[in-house]
N, C-alpha and C. Protein backbone atom coordinates (compact mmCIF):
# COMPACT_ATOMS: atom_id res chain seq x y z
N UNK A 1 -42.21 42.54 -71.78
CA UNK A 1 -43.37 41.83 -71.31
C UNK A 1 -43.36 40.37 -71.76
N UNK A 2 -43.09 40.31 -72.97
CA UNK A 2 -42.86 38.73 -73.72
C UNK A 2 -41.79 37.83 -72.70
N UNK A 3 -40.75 38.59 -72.41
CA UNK A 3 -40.10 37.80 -71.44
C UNK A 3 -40.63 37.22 -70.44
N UNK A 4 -41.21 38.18 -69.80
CA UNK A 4 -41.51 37.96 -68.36
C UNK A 4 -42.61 36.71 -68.54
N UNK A 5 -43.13 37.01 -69.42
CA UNK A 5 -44.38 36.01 -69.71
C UNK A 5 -44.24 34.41 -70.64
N UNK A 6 -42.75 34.90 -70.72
CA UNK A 6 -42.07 33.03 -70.98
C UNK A 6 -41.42 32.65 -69.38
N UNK A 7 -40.94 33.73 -69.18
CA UNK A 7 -39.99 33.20 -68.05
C UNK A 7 -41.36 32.50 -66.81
N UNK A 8 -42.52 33.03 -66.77
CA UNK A 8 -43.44 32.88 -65.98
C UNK A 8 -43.89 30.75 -66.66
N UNK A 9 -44.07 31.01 -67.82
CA UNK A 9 -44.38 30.05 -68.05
C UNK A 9 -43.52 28.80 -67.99
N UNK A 10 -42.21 29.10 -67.99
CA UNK A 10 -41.30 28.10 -67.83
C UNK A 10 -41.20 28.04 -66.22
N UNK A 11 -41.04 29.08 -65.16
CA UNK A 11 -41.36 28.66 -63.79
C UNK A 11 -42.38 27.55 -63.58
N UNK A 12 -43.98 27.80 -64.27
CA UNK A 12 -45.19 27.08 -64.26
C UNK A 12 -44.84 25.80 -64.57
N UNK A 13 -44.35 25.60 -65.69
CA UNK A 13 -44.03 23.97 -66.13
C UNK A 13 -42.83 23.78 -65.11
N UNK A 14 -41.54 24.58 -64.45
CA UNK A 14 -41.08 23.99 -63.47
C UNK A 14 -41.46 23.04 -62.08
N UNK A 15 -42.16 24.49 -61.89
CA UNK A 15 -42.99 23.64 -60.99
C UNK A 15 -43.65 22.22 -61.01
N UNK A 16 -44.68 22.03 -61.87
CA UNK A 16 -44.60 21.03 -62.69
C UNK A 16 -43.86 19.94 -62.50
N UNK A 17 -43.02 19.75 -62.89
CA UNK A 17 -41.77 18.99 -62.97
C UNK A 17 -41.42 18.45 -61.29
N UNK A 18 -41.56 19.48 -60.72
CA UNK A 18 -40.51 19.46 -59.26
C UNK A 18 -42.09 18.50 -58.49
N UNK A 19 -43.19 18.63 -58.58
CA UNK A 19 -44.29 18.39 -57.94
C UNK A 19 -44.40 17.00 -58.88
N UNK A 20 -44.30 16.51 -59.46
CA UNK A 20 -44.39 15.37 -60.11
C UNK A 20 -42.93 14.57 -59.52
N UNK A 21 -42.10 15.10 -59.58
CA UNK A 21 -40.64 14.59 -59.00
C UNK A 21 -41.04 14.32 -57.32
N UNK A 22 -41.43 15.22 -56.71
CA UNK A 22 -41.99 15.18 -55.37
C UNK A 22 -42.63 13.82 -54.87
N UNK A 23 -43.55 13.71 -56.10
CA UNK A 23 -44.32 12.19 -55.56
C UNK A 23 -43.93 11.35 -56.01
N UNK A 24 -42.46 11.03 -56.81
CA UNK A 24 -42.07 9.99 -56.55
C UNK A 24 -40.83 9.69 -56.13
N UNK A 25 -40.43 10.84 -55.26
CA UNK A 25 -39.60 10.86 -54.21
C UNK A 25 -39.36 9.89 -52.84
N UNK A 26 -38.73 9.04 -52.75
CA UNK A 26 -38.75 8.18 -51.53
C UNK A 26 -38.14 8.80 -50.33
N UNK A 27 -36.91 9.62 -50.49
CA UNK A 27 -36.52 9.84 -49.12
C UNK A 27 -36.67 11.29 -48.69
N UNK A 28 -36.67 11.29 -47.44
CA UNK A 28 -37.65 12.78 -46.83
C UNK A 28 -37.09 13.59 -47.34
N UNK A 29 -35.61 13.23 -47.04
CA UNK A 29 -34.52 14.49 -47.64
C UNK A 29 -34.89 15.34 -49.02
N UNK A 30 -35.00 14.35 -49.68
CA UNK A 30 -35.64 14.11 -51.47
C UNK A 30 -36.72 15.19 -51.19
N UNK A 31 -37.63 15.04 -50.75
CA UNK A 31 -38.74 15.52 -50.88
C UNK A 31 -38.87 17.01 -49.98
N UNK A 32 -38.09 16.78 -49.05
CA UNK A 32 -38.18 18.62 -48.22
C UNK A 32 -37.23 19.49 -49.18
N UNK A 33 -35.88 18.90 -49.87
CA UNK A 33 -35.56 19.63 -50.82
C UNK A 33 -36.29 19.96 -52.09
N UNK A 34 -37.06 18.93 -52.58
CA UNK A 34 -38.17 19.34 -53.62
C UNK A 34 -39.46 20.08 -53.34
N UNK A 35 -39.27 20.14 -52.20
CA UNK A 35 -40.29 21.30 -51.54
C UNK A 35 -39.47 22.96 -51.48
N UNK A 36 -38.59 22.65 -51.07
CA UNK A 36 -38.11 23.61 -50.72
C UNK A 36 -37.69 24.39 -52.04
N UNK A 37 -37.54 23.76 -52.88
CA UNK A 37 -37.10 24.16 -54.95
C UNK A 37 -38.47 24.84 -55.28
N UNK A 38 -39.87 24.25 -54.62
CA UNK A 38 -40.90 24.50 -55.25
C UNK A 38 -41.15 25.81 -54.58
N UNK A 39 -41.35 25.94 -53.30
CA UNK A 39 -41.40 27.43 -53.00
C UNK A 39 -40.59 28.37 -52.94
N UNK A 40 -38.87 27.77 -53.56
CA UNK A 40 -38.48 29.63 -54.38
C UNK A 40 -39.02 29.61 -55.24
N UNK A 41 -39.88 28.63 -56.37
CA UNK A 41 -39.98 28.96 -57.44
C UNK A 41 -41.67 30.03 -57.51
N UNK A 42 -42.42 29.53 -56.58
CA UNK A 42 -43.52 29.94 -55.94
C UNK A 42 -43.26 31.98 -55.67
N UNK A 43 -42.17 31.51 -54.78
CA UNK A 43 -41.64 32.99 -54.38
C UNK A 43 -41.47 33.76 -55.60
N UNK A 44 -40.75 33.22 -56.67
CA UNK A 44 -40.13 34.24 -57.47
C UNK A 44 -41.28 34.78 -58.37
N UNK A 45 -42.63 33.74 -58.74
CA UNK A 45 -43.48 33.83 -59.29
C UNK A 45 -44.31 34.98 -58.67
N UNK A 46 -44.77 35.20 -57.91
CA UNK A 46 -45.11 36.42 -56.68
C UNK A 46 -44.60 37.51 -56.72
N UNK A 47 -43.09 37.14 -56.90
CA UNK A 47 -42.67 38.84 -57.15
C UNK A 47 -42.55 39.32 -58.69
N UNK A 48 -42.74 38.43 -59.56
CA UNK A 48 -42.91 38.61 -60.88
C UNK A 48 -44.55 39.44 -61.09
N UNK A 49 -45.55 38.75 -60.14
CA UNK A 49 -46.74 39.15 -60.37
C UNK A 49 -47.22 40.80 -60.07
N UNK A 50 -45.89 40.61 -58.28
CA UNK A 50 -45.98 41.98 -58.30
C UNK A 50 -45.57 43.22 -58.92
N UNK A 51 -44.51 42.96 -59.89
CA UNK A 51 -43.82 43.88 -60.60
C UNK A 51 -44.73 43.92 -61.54
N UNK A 52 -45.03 43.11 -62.48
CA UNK A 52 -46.34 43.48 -63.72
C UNK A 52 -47.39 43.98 -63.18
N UNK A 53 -47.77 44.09 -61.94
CA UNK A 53 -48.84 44.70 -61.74
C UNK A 53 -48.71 46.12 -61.56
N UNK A 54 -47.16 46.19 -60.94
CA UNK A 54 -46.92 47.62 -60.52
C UNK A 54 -47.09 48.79 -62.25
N UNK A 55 -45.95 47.44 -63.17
CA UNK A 55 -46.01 48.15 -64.29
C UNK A 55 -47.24 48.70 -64.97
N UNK A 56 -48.10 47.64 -64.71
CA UNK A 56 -49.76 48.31 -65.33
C UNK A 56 -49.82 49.31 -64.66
N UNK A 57 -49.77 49.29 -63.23
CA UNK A 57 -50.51 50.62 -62.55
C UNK A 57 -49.56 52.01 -63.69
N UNK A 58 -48.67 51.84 -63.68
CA UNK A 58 -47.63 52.73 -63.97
C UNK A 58 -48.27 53.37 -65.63
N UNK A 59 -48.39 52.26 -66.11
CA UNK A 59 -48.99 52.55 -67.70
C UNK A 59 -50.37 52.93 -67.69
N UNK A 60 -51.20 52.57 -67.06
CA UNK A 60 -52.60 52.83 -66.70
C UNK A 60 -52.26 54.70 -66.60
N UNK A 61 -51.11 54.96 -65.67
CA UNK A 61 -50.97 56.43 -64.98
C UNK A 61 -50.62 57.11 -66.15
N UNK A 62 -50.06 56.87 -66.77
CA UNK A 62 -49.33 57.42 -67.74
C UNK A 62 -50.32 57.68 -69.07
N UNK A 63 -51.19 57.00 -69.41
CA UNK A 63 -52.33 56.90 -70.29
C UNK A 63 -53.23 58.19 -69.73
N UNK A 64 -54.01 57.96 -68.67
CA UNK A 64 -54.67 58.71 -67.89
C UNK A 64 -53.89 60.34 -68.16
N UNK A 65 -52.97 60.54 -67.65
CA UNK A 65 -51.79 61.62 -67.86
C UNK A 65 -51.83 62.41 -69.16
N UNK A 66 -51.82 61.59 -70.04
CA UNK A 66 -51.63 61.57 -71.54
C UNK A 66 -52.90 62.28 -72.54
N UNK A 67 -53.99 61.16 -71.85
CA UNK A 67 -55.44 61.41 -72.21
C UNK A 67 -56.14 63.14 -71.53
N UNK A 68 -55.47 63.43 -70.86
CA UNK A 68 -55.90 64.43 -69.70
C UNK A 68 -54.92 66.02 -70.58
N UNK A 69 -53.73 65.55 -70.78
CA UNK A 69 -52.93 66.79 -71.46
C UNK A 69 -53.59 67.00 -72.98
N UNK A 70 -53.94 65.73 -73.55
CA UNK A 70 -54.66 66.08 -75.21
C UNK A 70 -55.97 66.71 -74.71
N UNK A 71 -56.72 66.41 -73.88
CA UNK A 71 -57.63 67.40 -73.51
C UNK A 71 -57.54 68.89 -73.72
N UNK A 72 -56.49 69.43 -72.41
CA UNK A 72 -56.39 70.58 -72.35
C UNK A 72 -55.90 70.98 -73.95
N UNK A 73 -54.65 70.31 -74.35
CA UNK A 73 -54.51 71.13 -75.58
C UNK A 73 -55.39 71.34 -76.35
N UNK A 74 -56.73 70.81 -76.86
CA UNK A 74 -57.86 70.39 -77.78
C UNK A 74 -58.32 71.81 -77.14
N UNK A 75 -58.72 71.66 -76.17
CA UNK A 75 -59.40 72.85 -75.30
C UNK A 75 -58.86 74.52 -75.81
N UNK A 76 -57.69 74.23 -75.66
CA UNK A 76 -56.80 75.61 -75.99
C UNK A 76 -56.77 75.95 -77.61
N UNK A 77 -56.53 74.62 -78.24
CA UNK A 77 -56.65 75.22 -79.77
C UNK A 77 -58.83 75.49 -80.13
N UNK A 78 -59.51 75.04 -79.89
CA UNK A 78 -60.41 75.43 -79.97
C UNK A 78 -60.81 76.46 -79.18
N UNK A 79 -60.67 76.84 -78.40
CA UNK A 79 -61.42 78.06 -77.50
C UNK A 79 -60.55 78.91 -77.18
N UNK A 80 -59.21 79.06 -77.33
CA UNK A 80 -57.98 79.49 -77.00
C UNK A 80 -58.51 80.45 -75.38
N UNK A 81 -58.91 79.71 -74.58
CA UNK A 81 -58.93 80.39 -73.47
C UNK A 81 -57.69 80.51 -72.60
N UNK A 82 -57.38 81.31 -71.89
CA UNK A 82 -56.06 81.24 -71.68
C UNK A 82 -55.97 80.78 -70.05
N UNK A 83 -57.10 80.48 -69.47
CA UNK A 83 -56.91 80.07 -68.06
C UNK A 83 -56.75 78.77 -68.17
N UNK A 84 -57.34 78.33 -69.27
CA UNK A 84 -57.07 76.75 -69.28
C UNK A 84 -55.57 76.72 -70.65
N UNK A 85 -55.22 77.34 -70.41
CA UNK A 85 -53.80 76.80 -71.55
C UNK A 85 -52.38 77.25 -70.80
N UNK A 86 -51.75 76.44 -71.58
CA UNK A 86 -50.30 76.40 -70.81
C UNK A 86 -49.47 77.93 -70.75
């Protein structure tokens, strides 16, 4: 996670950089290529966002999962009912 969340921040200050370079760019060329630098970097940032999000969902599931099996076991050592135990 620490990675992703430097690598995010060093895209951010890239950008940065490339958009400040942009405006003082004189020739078109200059500047559709510094455009064009800024939205892979745009792009890659997007799919970075989407993968950490996927990962939460994933850990969110897994918690939920987790929280739900200490249940039942709690359930089973106190009441030892056997419809609810493994």
């Amino acid at each position: 996670m620490k990675s992703v969340y430097n690598q995010t921040s060093a895209r951010l200050q890239n950008i940065g950089n490339l958009m400040a370079k942009i405006n003082q760019a004189k020739d078109p060329g200059d500047k559709e290529d510094l455009a064009n630098r800024i939205a892979i970097e745009q792009a890659t940032l997007a799919a970075n966002i989407q993968a950490m999000e996927a990962y939460q969902k994933i850990s969110q599931d897994e918690i939920r999962h987790a929280a739900l099996e200490a249940k039942k076991e709690w359930a089973c050592a106190q009441f030892n009912t056997q419809d609810t135990c493994f």
